[in-house]
Protein backbone atom coordinates (compact mmCIF):
# COMPACT_ATOMS: atom_id res chain seq x y z
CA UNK A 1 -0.07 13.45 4.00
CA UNK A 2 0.71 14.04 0.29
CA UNK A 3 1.72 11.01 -1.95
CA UNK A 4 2.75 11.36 -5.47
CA UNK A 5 2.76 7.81 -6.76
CA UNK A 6 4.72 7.13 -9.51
CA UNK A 7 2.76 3.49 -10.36
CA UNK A 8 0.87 4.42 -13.48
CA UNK A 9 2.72 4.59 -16.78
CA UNK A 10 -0.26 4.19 -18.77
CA UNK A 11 -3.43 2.84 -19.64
CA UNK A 12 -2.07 0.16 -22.23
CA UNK A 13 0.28 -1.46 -19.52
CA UNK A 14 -1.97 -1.57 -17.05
CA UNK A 15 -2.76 -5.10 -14.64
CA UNK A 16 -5.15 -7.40 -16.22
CA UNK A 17 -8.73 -8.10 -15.29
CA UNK A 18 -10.96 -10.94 -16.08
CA UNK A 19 -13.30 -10.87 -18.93
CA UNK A 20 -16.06 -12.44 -17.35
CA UNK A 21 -18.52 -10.54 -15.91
CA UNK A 22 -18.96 -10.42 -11.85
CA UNK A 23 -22.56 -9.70 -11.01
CA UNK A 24 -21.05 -8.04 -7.98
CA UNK A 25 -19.01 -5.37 -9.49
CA UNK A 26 -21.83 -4.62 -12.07
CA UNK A 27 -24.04 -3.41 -9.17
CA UNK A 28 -21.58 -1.47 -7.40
CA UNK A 29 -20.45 0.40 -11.05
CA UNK A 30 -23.80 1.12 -11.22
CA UNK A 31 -24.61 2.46 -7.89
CA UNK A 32 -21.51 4.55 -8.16
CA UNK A 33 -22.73 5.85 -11.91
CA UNK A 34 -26.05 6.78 -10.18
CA UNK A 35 -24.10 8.89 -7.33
CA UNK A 36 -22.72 10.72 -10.62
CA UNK A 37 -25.39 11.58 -11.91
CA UNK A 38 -27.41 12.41 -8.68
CA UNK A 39 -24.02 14.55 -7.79
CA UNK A 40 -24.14 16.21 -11.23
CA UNK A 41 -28.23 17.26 -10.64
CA UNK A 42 -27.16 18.47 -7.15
CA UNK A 43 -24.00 20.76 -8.81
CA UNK A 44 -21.37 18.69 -7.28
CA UNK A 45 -20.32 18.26 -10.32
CA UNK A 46 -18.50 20.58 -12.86
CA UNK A 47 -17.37 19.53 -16.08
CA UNK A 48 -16.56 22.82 -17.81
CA UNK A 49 -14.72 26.23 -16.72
CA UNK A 50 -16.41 27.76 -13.75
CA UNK A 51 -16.10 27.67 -9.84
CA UNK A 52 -16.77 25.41 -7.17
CA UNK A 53 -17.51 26.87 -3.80
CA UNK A 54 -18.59 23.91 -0.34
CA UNK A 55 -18.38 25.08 3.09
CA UNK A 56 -18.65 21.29 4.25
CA UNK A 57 -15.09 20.70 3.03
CA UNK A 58 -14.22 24.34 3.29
CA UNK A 59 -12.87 24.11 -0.65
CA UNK A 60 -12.67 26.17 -3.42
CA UNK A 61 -11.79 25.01 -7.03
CA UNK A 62 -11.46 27.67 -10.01
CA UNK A 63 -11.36 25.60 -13.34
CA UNK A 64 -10.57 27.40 -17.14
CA UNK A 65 -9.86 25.38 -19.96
CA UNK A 66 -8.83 26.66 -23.23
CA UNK A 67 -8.98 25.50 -27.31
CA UNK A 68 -5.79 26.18 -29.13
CA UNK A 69 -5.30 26.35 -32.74
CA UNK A 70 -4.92 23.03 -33.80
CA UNK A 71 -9.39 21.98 -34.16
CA UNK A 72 -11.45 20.82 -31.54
CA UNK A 73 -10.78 21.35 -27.59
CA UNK A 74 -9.19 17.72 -26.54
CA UNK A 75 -8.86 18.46 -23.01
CA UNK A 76 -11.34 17.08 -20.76
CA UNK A 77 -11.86 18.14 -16.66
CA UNK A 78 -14.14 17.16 -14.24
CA UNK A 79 -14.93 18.26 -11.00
CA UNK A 80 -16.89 16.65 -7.94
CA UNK A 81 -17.47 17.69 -4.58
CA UNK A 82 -17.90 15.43 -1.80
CA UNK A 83 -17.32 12.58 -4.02
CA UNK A 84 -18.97 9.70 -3.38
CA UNK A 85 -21.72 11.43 -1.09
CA UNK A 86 -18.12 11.56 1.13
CA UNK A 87 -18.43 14.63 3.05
CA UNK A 88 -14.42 15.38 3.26
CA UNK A 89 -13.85 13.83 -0.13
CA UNK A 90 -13.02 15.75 -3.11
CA UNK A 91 -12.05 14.64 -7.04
CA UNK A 92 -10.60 16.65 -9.49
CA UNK A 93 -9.37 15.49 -12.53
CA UNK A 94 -7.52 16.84 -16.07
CA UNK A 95 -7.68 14.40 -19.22
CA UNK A 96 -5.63 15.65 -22.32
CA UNK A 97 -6.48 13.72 -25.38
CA UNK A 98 -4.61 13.27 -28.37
CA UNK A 99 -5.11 11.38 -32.00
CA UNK A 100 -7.58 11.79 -34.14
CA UNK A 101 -10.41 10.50 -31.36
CA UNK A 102 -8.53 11.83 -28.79
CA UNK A 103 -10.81 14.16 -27.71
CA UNK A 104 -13.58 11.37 -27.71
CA UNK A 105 -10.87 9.01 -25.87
CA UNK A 106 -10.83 11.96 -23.05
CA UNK A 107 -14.63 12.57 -22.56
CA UNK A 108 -15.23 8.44 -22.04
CA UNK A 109 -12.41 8.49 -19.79
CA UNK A 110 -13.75 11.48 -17.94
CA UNK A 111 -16.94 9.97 -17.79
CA UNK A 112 -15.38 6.50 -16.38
CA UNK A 113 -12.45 7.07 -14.53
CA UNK A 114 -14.64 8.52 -11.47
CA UNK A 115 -17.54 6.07 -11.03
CA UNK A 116 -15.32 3.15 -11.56
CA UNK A 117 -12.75 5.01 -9.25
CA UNK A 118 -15.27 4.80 -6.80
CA UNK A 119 -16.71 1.57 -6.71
CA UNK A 120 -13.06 0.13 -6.83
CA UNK A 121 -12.36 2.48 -3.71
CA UNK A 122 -15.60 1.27 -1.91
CA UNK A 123 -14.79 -2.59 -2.57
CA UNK A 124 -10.98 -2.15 -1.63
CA UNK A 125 -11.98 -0.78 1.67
CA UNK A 126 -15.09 -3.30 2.22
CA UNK A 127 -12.43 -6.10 2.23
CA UNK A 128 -9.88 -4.50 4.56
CA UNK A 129 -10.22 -2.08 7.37
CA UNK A 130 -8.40 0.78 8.51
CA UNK A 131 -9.54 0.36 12.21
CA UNK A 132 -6.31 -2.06 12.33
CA UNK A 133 -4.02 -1.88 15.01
CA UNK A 134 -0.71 0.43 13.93
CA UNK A 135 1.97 1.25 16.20
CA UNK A 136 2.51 4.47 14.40
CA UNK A 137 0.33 7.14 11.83
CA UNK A 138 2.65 7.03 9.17
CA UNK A 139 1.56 2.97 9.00
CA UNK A 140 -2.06 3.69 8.88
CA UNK A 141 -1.64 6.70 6.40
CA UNK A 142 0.63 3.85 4.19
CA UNK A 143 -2.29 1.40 4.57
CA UNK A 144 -4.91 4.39 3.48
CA UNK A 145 -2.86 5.25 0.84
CA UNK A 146 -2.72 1.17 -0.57
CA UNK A 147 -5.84 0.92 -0.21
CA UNK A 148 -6.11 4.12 -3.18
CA UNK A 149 -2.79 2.42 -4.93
CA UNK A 150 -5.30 -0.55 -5.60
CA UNK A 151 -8.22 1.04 -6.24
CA UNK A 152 -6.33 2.77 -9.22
CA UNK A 153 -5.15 0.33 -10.20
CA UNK A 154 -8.12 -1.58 -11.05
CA UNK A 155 -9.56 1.68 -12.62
CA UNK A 156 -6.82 2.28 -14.77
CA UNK A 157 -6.95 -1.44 -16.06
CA UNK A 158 -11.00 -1.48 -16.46
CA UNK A 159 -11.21 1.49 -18.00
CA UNK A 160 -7.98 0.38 -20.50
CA UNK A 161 -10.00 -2.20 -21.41
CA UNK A 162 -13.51 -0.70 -22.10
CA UNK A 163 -11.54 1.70 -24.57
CA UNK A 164 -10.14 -1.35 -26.47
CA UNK A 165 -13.38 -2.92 -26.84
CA UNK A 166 -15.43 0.22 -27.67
CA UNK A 167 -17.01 -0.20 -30.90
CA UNK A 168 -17.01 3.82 -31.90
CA UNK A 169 -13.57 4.81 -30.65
CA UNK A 170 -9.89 3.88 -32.18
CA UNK A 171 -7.47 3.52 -29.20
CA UNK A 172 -4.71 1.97 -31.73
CA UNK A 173 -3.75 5.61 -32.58
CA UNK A 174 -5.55 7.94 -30.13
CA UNK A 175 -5.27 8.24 -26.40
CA UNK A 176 -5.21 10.58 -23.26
CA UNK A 177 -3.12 11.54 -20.53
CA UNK A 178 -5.14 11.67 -17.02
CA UNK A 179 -3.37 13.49 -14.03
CA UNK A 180 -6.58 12.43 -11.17
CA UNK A 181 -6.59 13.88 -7.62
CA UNK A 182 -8.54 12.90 -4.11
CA UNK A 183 -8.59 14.25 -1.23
CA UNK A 184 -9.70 12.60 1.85
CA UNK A 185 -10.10 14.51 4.85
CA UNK A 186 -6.50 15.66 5.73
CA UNK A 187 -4.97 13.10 2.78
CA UNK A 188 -4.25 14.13 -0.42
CA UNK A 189 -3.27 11.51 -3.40
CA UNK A 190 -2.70 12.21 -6.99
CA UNK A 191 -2.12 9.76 -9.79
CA UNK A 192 -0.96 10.78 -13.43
CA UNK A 193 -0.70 8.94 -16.05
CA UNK A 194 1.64 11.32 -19.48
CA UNK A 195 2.62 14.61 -18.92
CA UNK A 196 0.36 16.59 -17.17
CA UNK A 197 1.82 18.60 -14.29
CA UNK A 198 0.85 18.94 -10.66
CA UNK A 199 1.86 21.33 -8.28
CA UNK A 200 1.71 21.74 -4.76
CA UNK A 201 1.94 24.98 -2.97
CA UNK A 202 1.66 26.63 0.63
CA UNK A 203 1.69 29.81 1.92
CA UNK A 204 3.44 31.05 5.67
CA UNK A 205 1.33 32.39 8.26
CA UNK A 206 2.50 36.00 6.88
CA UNK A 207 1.55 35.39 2.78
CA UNK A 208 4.73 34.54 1.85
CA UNK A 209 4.81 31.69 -0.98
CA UNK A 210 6.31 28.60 0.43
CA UNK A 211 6.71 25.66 -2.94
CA UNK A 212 7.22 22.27 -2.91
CA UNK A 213 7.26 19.33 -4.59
CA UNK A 214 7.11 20.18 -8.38
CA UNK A 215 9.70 22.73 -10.24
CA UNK A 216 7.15 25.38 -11.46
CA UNK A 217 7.05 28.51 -9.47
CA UNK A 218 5.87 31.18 -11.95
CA UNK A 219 2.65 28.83 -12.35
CA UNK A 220 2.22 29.04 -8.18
CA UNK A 221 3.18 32.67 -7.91
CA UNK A 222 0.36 33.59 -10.84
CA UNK A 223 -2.01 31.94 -8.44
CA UNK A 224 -1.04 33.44 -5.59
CA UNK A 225 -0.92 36.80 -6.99
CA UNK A 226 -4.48 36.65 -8.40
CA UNK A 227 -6.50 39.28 -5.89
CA UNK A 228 -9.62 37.01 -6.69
CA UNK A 229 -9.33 32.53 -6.27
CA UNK A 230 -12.07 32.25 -8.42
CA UNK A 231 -10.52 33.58 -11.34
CA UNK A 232 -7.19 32.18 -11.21
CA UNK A 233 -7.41 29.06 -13.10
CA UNK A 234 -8.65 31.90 -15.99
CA UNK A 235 -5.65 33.92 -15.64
CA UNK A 236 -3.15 30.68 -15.52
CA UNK A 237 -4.47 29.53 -18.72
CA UNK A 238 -3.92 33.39 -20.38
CA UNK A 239 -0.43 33.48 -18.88
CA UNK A 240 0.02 30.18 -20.07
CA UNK A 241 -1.05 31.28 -23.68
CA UNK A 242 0.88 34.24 -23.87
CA UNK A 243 4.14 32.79 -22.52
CA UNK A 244 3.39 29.79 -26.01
CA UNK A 245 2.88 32.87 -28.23
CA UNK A 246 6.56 34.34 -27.39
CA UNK A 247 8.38 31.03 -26.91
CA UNK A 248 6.65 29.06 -29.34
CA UNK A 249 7.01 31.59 -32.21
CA UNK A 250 5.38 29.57 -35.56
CA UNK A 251 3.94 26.77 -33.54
CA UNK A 252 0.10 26.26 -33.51
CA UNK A 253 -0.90 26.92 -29.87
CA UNK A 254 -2.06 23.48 -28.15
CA UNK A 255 -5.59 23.14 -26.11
CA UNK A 256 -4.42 24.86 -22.32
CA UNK A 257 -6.93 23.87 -18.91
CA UNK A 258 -6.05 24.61 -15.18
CA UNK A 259 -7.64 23.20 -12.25
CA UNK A 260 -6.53 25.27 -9.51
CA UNK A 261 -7.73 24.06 -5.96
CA UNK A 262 -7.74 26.28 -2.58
CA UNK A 263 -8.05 23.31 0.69
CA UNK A 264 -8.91 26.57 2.98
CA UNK A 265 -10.75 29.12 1.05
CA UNK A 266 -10.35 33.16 2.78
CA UNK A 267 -12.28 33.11 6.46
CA UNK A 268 -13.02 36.86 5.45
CA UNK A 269 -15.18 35.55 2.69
CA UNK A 270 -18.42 34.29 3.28
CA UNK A 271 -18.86 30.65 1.72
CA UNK A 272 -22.80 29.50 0.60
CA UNK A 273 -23.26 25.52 1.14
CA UNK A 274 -22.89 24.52 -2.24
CA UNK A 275 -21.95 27.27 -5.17
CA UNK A 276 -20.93 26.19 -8.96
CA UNK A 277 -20.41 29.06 -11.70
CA UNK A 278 -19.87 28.18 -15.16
CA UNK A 279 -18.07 30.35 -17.90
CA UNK A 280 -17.21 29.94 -21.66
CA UNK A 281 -13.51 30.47 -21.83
């Protein structure tokens, strides 16, 4: 199941929450901030241009990201296996920031977005259960899938709100896009909030390219034509810069990242437990 919701429009019309505090949530943002960081000393976690490798999952992620020519790098990425100490979960996610603090606007959001994702996630599903009885799958993968539409929700509007009240960053003119993805077992749900682009492709049992979903075929077939997975996020981006340097003639090139994500990595390759390579692009 694949589900492209179209629900966020971004992170200053977002649902309210309650200024109070709840004791309750505190702990569970916490407990989920501690998974981060225990993920992050167990390289789960990768936050910069590099590979991730799991043969849990059976996953491979190739991540590049690119400064262009207008200062500092704005883009922000994250990676984390088996998110949440889930097994079969995955969470991959692109931030773009722009403004003068947008690339400050993108790190806090990385840095939020997936802990509070979490504990919103773990809450949502404490208070309903998905052992109900459906008469069909596509009604339990609808109920799975609200279950994520809320937890997003609530993110989206806590984290909105942490940015208006931080004392170090201006929000009034700065912001950032986020295009988020989990996968669950056999699920897959991805929620973007400004222009970011996601695209979905297959291949046939013969290698053919089979693409779906979003118009942008020359960025699937430069993935599919990389010999080597790991790299292709890397060669994306330098595709991606080359094609700005010809159609963009005069224009100073903007910051370019790729997260490029494999669900079943080559059988002919033999995959370690756990692998995460970082490189400077």
């Amino acid at each position: 199941m694949v589900i492209f919701p179209s629900f966020l429009d971004g992170f200053t019309r977002s649902v309210p929450i309650k200024k109070e505090k709840n004791n309750k949530n505190d702990v569970g943002r916490e407990t989920a901030e501690k998974l981060a960081k225990e993920a992050k000393k167990n390289e789960l976690i990768l936050s910069s241009s590099g590979t991730v490798k799991a043969n849990k999952s059976n996953n491979l992620v190739s991540v590049c990201s690119k400064r262009g020519m207008k200062g500092i790098n704005q883009d922000c990425l994250i990676v984390w296996e088996e998110f949440g100490c889930q097994e079969d979960m995955l969470f991959c996610g692109i931030f773009d920031g722009h403004g003068p603090w947008g690339h400050l606007v993108a790190k806090r959001v990385r840095k939020s977005v997936p802990a509070s994702l979490l504990c919103n996630w773990q809450e949502t599903l404490a208070s309903t259960s998905l052992d109900l009885d459906f008469e069909i799958e596509v009604d339990r993968n609808l109920h799975l899938f609200d279950i994520w539409k809320q937890s997003y929700l609530k993110t989206y509007a806590a984290v909105d709100q942490e940015l208006k009240l931080h004392p170090g960053i201006d929000t009034f003119c700065s912001g950032t896009t986020a295009l988020t993805l989990v996968k669950q077992g056999e699920h897959l749900v991805i929620a973007n909030v400004g222009d970011s682009r996601a695209v979905l492709a297959t291949t046939s049992d013969d290698g053919h390219l089979l693409w779906d979903v979003i118009s942008n075929q020359e960025a699937v077939q430069i993935v599919s034509l990389t010999p080597v997975r790991e790299k292709s996020a890397k060669r994306l981006v330098e595709h991606a810069v080359h094609a700005w340097k010809h159609k963009k003639r005069g224009i100073a090139k903007d910051d370019i990242s790729a997260v490029c994500l494999f669900f079943h990595t080559s059988t002919s390759q033999p995959i370690n437990p756990i692998q995460v390579s970082k490189q400077v692009a």
